[in-house]
C-alpha atoms as a PDB file:
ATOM      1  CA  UNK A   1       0.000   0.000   0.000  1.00  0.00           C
ATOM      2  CA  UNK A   2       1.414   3.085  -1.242  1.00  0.00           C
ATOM      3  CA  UNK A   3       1.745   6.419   1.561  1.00  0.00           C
ATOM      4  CA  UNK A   4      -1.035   8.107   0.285  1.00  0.00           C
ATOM      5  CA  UNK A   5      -3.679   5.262   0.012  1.00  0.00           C
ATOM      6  CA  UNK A   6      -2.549   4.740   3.910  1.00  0.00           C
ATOM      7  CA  UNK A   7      -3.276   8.220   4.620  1.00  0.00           C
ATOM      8  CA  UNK A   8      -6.590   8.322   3.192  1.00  0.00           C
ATOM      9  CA  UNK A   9      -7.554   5.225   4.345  1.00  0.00           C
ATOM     10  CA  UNK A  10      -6.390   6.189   7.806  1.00  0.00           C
ATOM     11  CA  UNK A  11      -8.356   9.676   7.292  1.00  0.00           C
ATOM     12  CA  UNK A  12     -11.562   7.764   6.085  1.00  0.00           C
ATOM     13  CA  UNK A  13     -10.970   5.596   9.554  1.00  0.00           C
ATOM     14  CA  UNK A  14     -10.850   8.824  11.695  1.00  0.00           C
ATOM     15  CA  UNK A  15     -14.130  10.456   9.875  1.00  0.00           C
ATOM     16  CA  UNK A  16     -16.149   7.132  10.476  1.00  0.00           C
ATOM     17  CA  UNK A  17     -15.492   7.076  14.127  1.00  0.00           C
ATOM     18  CA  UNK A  18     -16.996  10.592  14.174  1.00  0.00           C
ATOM     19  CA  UNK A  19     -19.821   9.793  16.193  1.00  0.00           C
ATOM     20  CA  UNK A  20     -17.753   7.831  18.681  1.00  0.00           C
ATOM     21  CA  UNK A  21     -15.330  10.591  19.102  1.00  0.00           C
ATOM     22  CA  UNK A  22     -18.170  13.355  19.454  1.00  0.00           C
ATOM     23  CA  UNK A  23     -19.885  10.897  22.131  1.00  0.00           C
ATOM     24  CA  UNK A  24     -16.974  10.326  24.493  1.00  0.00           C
ATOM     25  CA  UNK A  25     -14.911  13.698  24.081  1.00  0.00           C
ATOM     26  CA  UNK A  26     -17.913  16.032  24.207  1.00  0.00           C
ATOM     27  CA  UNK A  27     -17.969  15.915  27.677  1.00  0.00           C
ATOM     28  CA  UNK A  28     -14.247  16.786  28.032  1.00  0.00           C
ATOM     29  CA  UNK A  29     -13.876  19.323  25.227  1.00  0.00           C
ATOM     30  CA  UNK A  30     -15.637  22.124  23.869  1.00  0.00           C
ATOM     31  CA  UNK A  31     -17.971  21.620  20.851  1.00  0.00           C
ATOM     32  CA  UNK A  32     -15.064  23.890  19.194  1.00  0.00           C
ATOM     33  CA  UNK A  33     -12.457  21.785  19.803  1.00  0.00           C
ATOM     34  CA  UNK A  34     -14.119  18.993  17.829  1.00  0.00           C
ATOM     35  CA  UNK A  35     -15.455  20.780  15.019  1.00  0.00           C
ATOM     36  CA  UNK A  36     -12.198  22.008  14.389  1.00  0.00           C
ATOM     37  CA  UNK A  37     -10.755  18.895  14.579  1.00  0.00           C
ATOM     38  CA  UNK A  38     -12.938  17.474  11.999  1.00  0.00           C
ATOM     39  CA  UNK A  39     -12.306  20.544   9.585  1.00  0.00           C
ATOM     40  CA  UNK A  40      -8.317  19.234  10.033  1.00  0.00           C
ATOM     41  CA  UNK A  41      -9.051  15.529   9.082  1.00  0.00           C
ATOM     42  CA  UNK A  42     -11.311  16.714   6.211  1.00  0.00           C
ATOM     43  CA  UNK A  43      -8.350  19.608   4.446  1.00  0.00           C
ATOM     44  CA  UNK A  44      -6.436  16.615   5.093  1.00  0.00           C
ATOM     45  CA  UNK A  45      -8.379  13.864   3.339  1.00  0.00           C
ATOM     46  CA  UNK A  46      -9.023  17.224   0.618  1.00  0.00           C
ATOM     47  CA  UNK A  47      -5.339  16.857  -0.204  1.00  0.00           C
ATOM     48  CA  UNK A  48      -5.296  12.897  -0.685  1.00  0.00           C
ATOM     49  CA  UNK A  49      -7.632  12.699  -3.169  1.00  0.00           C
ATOM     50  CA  UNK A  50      -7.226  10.589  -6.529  1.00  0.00           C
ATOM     51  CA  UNK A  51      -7.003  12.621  -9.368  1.00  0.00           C
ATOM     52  CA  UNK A  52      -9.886  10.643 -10.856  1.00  0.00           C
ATOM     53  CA  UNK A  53     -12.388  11.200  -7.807  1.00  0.00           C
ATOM     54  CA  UNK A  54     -11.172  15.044  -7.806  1.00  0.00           C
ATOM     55  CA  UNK A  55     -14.159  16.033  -9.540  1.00  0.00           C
ATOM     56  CA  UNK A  56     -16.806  13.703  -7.394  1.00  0.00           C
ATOM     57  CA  UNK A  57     -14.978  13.789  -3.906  1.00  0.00           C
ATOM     58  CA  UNK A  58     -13.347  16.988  -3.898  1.00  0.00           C
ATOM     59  CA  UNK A  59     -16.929  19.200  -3.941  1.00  0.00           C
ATOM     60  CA  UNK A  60     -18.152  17.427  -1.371  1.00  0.00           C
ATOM     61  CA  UNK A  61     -15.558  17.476   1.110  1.00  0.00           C
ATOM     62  CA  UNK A  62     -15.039  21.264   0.350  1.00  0.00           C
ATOM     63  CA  UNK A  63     -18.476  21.737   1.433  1.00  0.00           C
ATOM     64  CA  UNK A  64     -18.544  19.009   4.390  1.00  0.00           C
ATOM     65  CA  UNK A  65     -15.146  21.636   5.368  1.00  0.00           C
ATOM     66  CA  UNK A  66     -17.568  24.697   5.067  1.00  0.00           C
ATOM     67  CA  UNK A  67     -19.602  22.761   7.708  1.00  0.00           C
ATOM     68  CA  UNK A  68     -17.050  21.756   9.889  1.00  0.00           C
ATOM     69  CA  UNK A  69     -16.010  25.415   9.896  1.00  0.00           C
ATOM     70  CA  UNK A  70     -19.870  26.889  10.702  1.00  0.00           C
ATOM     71  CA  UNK A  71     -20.026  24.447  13.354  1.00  0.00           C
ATOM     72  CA  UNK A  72     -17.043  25.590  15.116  1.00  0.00           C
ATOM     73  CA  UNK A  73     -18.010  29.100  15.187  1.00  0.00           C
ATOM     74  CA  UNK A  74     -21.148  27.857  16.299  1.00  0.00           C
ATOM     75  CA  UNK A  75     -19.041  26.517  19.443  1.00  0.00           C
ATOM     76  CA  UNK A  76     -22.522  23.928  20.318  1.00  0.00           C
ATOM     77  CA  UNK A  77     -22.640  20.357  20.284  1.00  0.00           C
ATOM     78  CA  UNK A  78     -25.959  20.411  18.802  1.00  0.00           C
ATOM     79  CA  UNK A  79     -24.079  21.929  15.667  1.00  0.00           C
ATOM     80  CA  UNK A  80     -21.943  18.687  15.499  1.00  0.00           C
ATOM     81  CA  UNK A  81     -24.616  16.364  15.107  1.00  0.00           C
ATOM     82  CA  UNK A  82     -25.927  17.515  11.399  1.00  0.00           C
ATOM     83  CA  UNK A  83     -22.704  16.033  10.155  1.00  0.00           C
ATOM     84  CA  UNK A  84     -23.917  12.497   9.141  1.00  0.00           C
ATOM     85  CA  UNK A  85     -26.934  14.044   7.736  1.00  0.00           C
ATOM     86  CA  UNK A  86     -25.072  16.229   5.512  1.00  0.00           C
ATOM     87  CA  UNK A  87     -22.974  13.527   4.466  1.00  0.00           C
ATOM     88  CA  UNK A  88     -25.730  11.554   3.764  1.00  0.00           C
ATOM     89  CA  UNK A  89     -27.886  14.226   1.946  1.00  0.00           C
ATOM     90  CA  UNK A  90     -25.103  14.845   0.098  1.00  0.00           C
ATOM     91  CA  UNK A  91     -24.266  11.241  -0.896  1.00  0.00           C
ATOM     92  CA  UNK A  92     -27.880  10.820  -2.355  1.00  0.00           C
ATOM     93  CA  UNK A  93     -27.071  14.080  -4.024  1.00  0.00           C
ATOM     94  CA  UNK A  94     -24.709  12.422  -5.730  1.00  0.00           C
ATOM     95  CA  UNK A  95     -25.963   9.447  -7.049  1.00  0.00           C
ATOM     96  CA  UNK A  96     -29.343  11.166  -7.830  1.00  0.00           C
ATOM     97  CA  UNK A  97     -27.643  13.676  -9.989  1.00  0.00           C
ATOM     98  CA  UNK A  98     -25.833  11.036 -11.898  1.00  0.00           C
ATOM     99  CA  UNK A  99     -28.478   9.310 -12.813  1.00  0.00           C
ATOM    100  CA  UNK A 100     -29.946  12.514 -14.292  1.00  0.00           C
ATOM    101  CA  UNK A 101     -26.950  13.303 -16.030  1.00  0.00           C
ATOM    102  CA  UNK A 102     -27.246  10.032 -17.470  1.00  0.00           C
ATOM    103  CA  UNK A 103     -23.717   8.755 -16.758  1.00  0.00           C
ATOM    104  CA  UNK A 104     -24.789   6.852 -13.316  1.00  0.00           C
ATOM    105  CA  UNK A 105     -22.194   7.244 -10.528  1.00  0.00           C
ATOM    106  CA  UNK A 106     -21.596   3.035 -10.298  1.00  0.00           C
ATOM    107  CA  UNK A 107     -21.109   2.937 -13.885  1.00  0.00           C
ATOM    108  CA  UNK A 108     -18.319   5.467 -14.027  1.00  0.00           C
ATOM    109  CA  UNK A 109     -16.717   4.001 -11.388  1.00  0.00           C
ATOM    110  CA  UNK A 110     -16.509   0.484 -12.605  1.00  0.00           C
ATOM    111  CA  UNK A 111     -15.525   2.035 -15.890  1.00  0.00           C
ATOM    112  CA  UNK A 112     -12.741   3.849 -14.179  1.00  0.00           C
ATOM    113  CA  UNK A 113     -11.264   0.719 -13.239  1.00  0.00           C
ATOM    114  CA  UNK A 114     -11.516  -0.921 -16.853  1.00  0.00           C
ATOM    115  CA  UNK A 115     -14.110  -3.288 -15.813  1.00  0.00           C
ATOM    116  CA  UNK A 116     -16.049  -3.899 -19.349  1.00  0.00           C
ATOM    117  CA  UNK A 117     -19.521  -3.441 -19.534  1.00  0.00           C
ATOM    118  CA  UNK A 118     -22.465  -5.307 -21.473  1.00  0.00           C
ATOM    119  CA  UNK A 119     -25.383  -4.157 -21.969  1.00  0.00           C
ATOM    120  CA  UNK A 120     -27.074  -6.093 -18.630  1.00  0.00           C
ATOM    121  CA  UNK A 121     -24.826  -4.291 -16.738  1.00  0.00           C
ATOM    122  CA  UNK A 122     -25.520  -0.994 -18.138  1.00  0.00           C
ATOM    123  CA  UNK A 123     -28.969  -1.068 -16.891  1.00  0.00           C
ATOM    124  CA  UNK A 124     -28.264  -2.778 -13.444  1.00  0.00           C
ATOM    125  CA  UNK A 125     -25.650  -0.358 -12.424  1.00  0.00           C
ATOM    126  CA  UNK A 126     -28.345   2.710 -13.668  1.00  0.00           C
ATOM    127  CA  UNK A 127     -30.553   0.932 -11.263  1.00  0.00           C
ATOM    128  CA  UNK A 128     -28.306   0.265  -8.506  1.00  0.00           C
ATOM    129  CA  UNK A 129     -27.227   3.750  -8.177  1.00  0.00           C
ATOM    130  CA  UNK A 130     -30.808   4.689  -8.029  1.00  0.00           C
ATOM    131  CA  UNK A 131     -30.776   2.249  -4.637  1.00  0.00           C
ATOM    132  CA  UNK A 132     -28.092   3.764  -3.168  1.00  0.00           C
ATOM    133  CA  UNK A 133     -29.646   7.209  -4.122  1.00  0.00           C
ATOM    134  CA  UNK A 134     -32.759   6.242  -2.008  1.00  0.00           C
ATOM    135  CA  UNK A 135     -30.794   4.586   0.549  1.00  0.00           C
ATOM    136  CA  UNK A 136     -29.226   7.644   1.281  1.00  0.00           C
ATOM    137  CA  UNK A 137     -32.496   9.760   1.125  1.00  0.00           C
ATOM    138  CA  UNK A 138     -33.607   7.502   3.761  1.00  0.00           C
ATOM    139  CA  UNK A 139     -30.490   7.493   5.834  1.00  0.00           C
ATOM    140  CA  UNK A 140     -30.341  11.072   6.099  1.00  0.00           C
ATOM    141  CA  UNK A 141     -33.650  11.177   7.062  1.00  0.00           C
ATOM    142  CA  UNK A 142     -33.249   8.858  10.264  1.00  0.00           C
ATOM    143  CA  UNK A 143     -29.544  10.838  10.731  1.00  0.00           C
ATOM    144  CA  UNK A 144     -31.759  13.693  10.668  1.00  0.00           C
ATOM    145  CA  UNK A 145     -34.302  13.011  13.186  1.00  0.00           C
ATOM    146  CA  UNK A 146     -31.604  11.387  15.625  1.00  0.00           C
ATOM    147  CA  UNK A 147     -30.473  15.129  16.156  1.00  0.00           C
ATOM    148  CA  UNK A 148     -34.031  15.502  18.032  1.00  0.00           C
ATOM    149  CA  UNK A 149     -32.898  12.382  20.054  1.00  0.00           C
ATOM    150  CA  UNK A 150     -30.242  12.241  22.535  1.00  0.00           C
ATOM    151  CA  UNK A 151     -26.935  11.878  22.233  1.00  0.00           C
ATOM    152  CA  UNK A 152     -26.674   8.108  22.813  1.00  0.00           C
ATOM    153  CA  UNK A 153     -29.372   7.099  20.397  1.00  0.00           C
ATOM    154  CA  UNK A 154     -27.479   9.723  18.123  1.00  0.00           C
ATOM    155  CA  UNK A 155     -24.251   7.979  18.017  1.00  0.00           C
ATOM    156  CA  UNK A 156     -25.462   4.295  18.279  1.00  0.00           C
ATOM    157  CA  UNK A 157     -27.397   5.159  14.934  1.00  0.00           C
ATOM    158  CA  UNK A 158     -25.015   6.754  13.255  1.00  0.00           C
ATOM    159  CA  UNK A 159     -21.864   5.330  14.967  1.00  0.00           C
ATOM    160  CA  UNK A 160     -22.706   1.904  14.302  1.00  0.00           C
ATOM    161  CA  UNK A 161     -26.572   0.625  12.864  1.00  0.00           C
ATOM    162  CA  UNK A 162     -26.146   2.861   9.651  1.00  0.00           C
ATOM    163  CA  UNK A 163     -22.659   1.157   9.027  1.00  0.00           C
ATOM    164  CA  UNK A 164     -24.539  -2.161   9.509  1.00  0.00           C
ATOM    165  CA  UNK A 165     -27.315  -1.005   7.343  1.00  0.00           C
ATOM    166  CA  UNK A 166     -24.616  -0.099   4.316  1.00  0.00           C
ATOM    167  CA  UNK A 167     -22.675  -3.235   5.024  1.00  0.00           C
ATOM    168  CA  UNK A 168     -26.546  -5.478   4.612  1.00  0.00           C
ATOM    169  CA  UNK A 169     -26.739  -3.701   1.460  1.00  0.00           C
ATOM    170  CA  UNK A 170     -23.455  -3.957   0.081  1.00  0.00           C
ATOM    171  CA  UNK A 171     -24.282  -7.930   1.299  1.00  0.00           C
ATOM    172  CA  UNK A 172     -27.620  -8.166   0.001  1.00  0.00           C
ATOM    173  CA  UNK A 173     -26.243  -6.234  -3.627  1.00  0.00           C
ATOM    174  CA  UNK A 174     -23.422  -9.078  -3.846  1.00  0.00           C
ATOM    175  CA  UNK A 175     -26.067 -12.002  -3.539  1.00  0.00           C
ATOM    176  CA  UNK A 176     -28.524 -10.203  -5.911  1.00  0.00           C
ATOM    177  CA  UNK A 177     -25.730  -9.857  -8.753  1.00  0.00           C
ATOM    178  CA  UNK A 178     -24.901 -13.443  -8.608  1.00  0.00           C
ATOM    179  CA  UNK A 179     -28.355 -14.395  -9.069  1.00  0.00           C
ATOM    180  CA  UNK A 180     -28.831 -11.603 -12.193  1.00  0.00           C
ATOM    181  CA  UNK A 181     -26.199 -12.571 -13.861  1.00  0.00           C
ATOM    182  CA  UNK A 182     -27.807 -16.492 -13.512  1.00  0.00           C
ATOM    183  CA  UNK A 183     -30.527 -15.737 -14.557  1.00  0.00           C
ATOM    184  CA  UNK A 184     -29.218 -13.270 -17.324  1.00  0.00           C
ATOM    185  CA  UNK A 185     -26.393 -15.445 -18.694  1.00  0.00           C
ATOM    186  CA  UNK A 186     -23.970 -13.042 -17.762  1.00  0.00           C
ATOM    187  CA  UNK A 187     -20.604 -14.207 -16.862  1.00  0.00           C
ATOM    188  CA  UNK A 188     -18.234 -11.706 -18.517  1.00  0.00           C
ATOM    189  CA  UNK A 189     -18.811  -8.838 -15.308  1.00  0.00           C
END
């Protein structure tokens, strides 16, 4: 593994235990503290980006920064919990607006790693991304109303049971593929 793909993966580590960090520092540091903190780890994942998710991935962290940067001047801990909703509005942003653009977010990226395509695929990765579109409607939608919640329920749901819930997907995707391309003669993806 190459120095910056550790970084980044390291950085992606740090931004997933978010919640966790928020739950068990917030009542030793200032709401400040971690906002800024999170603004650090996010100009830092900013300046490991791939060249070819620049144009996907760089927007959105710029804006996630933006955030980050609110939410310290802010100073409250109630400010810190709209994070996984942004992501997560932001995500199905994303994907939704591929799918108008017609150039679905899935089927770049398995393009972008010279994965060929037939014409089954073209239509099951248009229709995957509109899952994970919706999926991430929903998500931030539950993300949303945990910030009415308190700050356990907050970080158990977005700390760990939405991380479950993308994993069951990712599962559930894997086991569905193997059956479509069964039952679609489809053996060259």
């Amino acid at each position: 593994m190459s120095k910056p793909t550790i970084w980044r993966v390291v950085l992606i580590g740090l931004i997933a235990l978010y919640p966790f960090v928020i739950y068990f520092g917030i009542r030793i540091l200032p709401a400040t503290f971690f906002a800024l903190l999170l603004a650090v780890v996010l100009a830092l994942r900013a300046v490991v980006v791939r060249p070819e998710e620049r144009a996907t991935v760089l927007p959105v962290i710029m804006l996630l920064f933006a955030y980050a940067v609110g939410a310290a001047i802010a100073g409250r801990t109630q400010a810190l919990l709209y994070y996984p909703v942004l992501v997560n509005a932001m995500l199905c942003v994303t994907f939704a607006w591929s799918l108008r653009t017609g150039d679905p977010l899935l089927l770049r990226i398995v393009r972008a790693r010279g994965i060929p395509i037939g014409e089954h695929g073209l239509r099951y990765l248009s229709r995957l991304t509109s899952v994970w579109a919706f999926f991430f409607a929903m998500n931030a939608l539950v993300a949303l109303w945990t910030t009415t919640t308190t700050l356990k329920i907050w970080t158990l749901y977005n700390g760990l049971i939405s991380y479950v819930l993308v994993g069951a997907l990712i599962l559930c995707e894997w086991l569905y593929r193997i059956h479509y391309k069964r039952k679609h003669h489809v053996y060259d993806q």
